[in-house]
N, C-alpha and C. Protein backbone atom coordinates (compact mmCIF):
# COMPACT_ATOMS: atom_id res chain seq x y z
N UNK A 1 120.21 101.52 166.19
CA UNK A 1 120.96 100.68 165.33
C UNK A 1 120.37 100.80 163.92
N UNK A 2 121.25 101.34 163.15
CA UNK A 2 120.67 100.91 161.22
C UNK A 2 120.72 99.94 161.05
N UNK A 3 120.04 99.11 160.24
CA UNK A 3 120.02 98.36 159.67
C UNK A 3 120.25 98.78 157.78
N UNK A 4 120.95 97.79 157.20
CA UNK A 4 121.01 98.18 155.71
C UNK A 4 120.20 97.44 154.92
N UNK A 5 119.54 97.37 154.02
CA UNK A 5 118.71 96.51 152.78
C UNK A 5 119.81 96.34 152.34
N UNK A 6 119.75 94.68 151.83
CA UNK A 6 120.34 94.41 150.82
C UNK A 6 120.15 94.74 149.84
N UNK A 7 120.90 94.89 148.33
CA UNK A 7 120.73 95.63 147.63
C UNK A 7 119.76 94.76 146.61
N UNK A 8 118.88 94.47 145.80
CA UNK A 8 117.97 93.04 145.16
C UNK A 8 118.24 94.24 143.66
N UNK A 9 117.91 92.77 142.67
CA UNK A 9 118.22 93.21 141.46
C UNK A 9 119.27 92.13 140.98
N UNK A 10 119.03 92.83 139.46
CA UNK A 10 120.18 92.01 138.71
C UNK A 10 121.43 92.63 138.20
N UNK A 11 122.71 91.95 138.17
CA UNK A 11 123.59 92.62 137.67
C UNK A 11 123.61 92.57 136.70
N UNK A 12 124.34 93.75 135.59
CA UNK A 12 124.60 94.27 134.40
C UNK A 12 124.78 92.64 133.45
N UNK A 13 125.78 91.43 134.01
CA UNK A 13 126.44 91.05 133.57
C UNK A 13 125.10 89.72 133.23
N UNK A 14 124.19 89.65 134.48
CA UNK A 14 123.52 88.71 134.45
C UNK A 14 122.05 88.92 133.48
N UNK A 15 121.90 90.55 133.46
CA UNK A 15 121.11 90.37 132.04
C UNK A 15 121.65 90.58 130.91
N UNK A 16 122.98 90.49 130.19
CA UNK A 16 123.56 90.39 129.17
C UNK A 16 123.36 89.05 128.83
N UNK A 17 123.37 87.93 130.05
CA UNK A 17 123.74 86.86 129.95
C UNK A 17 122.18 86.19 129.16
N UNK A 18 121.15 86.90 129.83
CA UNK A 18 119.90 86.46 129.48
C UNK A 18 119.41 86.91 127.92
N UNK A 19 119.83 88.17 127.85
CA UNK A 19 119.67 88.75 126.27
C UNK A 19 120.66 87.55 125.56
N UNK A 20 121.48 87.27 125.51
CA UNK A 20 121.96 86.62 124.58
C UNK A 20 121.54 85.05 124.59
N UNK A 21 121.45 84.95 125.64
CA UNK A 21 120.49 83.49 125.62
C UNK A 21 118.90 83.49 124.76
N UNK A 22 118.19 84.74 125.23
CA UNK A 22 116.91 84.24 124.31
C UNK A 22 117.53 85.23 122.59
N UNK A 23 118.81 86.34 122.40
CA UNK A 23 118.71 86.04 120.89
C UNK A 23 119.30 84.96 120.09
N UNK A 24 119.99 83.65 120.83
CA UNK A 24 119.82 82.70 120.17
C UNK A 24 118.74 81.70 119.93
N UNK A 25 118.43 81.92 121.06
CA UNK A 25 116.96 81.10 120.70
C UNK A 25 115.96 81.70 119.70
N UNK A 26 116.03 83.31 119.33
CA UNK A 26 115.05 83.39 118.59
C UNK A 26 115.85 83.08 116.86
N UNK A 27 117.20 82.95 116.65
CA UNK A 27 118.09 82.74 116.28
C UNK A 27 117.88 81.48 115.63
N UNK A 28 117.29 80.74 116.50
CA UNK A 28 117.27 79.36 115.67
C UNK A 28 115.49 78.78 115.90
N UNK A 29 115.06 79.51 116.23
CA UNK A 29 113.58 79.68 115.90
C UNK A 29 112.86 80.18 115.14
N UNK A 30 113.78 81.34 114.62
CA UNK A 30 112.84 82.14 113.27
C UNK A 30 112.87 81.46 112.32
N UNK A 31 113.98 80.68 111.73
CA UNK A 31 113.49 79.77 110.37
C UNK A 31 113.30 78.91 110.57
N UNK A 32 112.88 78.35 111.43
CA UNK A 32 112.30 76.77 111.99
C UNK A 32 110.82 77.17 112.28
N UNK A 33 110.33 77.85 112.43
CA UNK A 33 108.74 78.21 111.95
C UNK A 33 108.75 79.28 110.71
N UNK A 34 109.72 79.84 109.97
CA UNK A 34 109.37 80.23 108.74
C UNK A 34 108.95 78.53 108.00
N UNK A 35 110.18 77.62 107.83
CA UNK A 35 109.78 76.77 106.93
C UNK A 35 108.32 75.20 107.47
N UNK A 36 108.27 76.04 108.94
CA UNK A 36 106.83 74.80 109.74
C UNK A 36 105.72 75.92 108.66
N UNK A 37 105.33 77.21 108.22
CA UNK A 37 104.65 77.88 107.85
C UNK A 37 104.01 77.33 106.39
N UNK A 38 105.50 78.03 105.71
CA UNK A 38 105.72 77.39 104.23
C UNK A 38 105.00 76.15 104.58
N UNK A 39 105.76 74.96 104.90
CA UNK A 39 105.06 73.57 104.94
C UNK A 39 103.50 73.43 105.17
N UNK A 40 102.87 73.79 105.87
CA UNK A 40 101.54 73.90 106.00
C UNK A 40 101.03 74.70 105.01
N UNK A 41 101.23 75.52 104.44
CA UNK A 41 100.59 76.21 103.43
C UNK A 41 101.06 75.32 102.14
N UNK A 42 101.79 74.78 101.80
CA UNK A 42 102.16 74.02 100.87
C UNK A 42 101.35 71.87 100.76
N UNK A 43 100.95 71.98 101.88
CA UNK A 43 100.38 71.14 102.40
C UNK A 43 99.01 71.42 102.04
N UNK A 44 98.25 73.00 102.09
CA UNK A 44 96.96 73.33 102.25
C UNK A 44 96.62 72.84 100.38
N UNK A 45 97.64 73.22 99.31
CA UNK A 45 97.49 72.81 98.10
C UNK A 45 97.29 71.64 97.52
N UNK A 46 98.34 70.92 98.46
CA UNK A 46 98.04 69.39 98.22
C UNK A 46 97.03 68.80 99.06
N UNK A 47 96.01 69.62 99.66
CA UNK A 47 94.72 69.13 99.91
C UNK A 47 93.84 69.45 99.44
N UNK A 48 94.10 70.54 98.48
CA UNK A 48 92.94 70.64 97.69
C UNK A 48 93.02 69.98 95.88
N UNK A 49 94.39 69.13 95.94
CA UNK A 49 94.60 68.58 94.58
C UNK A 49 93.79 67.67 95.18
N UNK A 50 93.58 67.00 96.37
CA UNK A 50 92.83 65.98 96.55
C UNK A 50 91.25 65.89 95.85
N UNK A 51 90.83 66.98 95.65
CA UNK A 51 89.88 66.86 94.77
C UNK A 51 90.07 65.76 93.09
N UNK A 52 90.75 66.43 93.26
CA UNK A 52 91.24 66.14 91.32
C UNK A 52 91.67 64.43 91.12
N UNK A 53 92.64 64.10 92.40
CA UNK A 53 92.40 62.48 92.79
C UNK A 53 91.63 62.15 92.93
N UNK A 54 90.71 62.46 93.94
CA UNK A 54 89.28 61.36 93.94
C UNK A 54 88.49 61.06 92.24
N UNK A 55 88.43 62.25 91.74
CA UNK A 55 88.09 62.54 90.39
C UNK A 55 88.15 61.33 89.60
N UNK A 56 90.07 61.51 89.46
CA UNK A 56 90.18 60.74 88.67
C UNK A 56 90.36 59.56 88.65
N UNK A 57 90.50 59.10 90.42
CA UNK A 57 90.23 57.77 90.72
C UNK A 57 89.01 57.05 90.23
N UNK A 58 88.15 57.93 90.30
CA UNK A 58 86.60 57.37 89.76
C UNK A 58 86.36 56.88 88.32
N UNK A 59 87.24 58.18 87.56
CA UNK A 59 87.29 57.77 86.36
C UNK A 59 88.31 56.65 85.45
N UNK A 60 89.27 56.46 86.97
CA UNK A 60 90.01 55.20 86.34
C UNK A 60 89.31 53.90 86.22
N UNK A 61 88.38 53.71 87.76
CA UNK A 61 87.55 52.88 87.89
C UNK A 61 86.48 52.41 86.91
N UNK A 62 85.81 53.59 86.92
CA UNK A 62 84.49 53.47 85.77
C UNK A 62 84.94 52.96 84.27
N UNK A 63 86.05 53.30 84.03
CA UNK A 63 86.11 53.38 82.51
C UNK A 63 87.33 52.04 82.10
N UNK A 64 88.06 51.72 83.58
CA UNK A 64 88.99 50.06 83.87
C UNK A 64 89.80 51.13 82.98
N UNK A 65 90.64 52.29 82.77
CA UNK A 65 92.39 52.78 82.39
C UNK A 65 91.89 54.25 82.14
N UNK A 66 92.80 54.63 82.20
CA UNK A 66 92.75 56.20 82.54
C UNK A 66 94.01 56.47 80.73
N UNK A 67 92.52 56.96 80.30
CA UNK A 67 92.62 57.41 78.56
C UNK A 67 92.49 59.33 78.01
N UNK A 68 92.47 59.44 79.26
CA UNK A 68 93.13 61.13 79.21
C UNK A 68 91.17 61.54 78.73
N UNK A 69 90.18 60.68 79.73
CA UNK A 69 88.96 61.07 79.30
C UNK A 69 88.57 61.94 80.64
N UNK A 70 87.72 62.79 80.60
CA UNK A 70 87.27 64.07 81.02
C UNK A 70 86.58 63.66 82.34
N UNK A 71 87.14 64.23 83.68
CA UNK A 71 87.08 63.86 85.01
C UNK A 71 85.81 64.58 85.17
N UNK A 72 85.50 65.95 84.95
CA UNK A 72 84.54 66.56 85.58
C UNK A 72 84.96 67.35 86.61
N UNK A 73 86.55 67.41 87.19
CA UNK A 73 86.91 68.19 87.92
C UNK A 73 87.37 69.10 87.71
N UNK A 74 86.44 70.66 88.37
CA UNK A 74 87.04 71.60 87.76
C UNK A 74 87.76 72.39 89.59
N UNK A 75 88.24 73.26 89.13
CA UNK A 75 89.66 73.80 90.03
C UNK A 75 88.98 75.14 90.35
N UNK A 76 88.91 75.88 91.81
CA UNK A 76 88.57 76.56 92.19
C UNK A 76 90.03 77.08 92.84
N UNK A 77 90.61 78.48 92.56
CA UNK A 77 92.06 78.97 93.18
C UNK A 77 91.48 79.36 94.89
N UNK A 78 92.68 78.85 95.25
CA UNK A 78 92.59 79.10 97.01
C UNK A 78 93.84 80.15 97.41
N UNK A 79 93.65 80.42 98.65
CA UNK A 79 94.65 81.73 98.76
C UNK A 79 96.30 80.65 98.57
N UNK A 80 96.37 79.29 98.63
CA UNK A 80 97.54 78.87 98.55
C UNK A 80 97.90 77.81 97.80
N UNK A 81 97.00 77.92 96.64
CA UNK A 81 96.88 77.35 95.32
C UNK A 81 96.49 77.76 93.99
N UNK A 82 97.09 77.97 93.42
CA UNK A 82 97.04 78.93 92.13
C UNK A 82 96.40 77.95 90.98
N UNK A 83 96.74 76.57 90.71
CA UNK A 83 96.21 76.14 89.72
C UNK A 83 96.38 74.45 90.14
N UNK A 84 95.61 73.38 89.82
CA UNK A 84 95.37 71.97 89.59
C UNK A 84 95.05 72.16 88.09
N UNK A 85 96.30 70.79 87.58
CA UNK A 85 95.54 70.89 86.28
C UNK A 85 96.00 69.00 85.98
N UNK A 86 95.31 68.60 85.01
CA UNK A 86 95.56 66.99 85.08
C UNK A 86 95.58 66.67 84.12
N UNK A 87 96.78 66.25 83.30
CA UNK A 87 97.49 65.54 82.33
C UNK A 87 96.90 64.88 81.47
N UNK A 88 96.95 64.04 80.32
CA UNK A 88 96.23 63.11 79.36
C UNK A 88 97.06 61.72 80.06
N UNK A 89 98.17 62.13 80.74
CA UNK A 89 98.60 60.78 81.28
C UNK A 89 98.11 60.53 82.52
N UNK A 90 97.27 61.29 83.01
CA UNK A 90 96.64 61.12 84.32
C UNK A 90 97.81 61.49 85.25
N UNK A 91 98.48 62.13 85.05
CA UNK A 91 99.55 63.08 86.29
C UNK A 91 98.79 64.50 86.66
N UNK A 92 98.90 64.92 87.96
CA UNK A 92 97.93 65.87 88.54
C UNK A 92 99.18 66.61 88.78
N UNK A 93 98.97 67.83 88.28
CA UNK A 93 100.35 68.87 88.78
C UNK A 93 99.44 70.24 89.82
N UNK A 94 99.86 70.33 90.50
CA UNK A 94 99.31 71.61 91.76
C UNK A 94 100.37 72.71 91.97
N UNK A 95 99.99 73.64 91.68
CA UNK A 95 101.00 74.99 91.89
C UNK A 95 100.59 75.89 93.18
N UNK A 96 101.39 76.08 93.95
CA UNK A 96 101.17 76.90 95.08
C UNK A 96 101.23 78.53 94.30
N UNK A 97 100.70 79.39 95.66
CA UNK A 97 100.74 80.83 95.33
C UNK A 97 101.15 81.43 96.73
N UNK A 98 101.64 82.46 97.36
CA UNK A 98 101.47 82.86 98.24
C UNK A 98 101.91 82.41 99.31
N UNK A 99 102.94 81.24 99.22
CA UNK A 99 103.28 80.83 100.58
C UNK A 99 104.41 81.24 100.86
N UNK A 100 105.08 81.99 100.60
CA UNK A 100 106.53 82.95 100.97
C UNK A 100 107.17 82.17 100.66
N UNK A 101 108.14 81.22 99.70
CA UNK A 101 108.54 80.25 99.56
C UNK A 101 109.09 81.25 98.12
N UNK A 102 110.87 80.86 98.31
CA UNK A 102 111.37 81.55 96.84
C UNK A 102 112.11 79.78 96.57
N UNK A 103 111.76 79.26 95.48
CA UNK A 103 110.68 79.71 94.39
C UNK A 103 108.96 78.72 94.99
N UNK A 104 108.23 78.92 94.35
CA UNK A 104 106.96 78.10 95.25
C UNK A 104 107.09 77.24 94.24
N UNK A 105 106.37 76.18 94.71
CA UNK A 105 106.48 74.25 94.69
C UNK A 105 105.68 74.29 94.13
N UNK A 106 106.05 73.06 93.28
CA UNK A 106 104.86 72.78 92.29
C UNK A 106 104.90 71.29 92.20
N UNK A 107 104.20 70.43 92.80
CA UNK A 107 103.63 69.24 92.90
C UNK A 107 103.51 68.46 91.80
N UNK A 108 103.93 67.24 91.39
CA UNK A 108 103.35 66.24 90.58
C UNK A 108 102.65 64.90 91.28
N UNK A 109 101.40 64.96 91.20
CA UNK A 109 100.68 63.02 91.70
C UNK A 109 100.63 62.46 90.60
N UNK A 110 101.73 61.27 90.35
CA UNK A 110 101.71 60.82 89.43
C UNK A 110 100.89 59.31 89.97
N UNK A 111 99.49 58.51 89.04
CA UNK A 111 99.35 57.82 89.50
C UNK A 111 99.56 56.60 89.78
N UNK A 112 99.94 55.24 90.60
CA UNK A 112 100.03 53.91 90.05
C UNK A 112 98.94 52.76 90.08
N UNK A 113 98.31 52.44 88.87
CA UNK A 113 97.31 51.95 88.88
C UNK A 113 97.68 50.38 88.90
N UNK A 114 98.14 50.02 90.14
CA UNK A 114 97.88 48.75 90.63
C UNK A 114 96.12 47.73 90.52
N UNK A 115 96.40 46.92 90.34
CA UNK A 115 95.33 46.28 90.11
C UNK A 115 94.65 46.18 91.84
N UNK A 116 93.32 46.87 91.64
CA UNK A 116 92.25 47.27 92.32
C UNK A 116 92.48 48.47 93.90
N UNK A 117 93.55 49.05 93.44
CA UNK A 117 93.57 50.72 94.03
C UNK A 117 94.57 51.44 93.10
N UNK A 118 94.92 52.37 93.71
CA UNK A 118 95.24 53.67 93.39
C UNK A 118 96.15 54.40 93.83
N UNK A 119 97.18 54.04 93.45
CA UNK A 119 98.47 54.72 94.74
C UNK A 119 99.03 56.25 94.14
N UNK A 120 99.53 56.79 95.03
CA UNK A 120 100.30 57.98 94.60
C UNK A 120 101.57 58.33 94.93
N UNK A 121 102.27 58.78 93.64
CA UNK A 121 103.44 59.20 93.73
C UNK A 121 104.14 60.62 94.02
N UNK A 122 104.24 61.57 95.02
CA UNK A 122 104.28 62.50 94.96
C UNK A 122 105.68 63.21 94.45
N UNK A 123 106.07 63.96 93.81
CA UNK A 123 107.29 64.38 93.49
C UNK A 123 106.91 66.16 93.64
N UNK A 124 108.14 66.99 93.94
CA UNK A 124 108.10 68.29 93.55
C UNK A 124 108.85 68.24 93.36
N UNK A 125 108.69 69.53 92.16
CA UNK A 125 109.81 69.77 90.20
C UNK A 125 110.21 71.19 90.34
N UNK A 126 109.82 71.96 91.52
CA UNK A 126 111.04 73.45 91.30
C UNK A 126 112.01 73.74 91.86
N UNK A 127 112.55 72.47 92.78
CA UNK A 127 113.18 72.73 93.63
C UNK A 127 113.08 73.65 94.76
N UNK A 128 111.93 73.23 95.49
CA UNK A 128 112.21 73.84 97.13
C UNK A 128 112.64 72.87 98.14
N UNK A 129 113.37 73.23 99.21
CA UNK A 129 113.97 72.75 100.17
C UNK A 129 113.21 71.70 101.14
N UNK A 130 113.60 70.71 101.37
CA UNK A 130 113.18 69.37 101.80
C UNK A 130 112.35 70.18 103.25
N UNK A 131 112.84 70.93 103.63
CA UNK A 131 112.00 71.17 105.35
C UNK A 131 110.72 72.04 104.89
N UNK A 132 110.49 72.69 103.73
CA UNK A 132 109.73 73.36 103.57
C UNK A 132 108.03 72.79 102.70
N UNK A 133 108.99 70.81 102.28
CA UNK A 133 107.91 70.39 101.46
C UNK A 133 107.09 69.51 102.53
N UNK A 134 105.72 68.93 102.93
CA UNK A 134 105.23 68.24 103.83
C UNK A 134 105.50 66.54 103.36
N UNK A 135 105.44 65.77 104.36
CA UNK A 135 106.59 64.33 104.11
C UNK A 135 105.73 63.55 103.46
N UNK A 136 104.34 64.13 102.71
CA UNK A 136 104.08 63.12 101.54
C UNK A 136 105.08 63.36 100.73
N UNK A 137 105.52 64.46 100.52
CA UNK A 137 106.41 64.47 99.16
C UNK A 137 108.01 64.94 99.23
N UNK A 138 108.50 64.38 100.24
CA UNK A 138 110.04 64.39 100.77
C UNK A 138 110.79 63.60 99.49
């Protein structure tokens, strides 16, 4: 008596079905970690303006108003920060470099000197896209 094997495997139709299932998924995954990327690298800048705040928090403190007098903070460029530079009005502007981002963000901490802290206002002025900025500054 023969016996036959069944035949195992997939049909033609059932890996078409699978290719097109994961190229949508990569479909709507590739710019949903392009702009999680951007965001973290745009994020890495506005942690290093944090320098330039503490700065000038100190010097709002010490001196009771912030008179466009000399923080002592100076700016070291990082691979995803091109420049911190800080205003006579005490506004901290941070420019990204390098984060694949057309056009790259450029940060304003503007400060509010509430009586006995220090709040911040974050704004970005070049227009990049809300998913690409981190939700201090949405």
């Amino acid at each position: 008596m023969c016996r036959r094997n069944p035949v195992r495997g997939f049909t033609l139709i059932e890996l078409m079905i699978v290719i097109a299932i994961l190229g949508i998924l990569i479909a709507i995954a590739l710019p949903a970690y392009r702009d999680y990327s951007i965001r973290s690298k745009n994020a890495e800048c506005l942690n290093v303006a944090s320098g330039a705040k503490a700065a000038l928090g100190e010097t709002i403190h010490s001196v009771s108003n912030w008179t466009g007098a000399d923080t002592g903070f100076e700016f070291v460029a990082s691979k995803y920060c091109s420049g911190i530079s800080i205003s006579n009005a005490g506004v901290i502007t941070a420019r990204t470099a390098g984060t694949g981002a057309d056009p790259l963000a450029v940060f304003q901490l503007s400060p509010d000197n509430a009586p006995g802290r220090i709040g911040w206002q974050c704004t970005e002025t070049a227009g990049v896209p809300d998913s690409q900025l981190p939700a201090t500054c949405r």
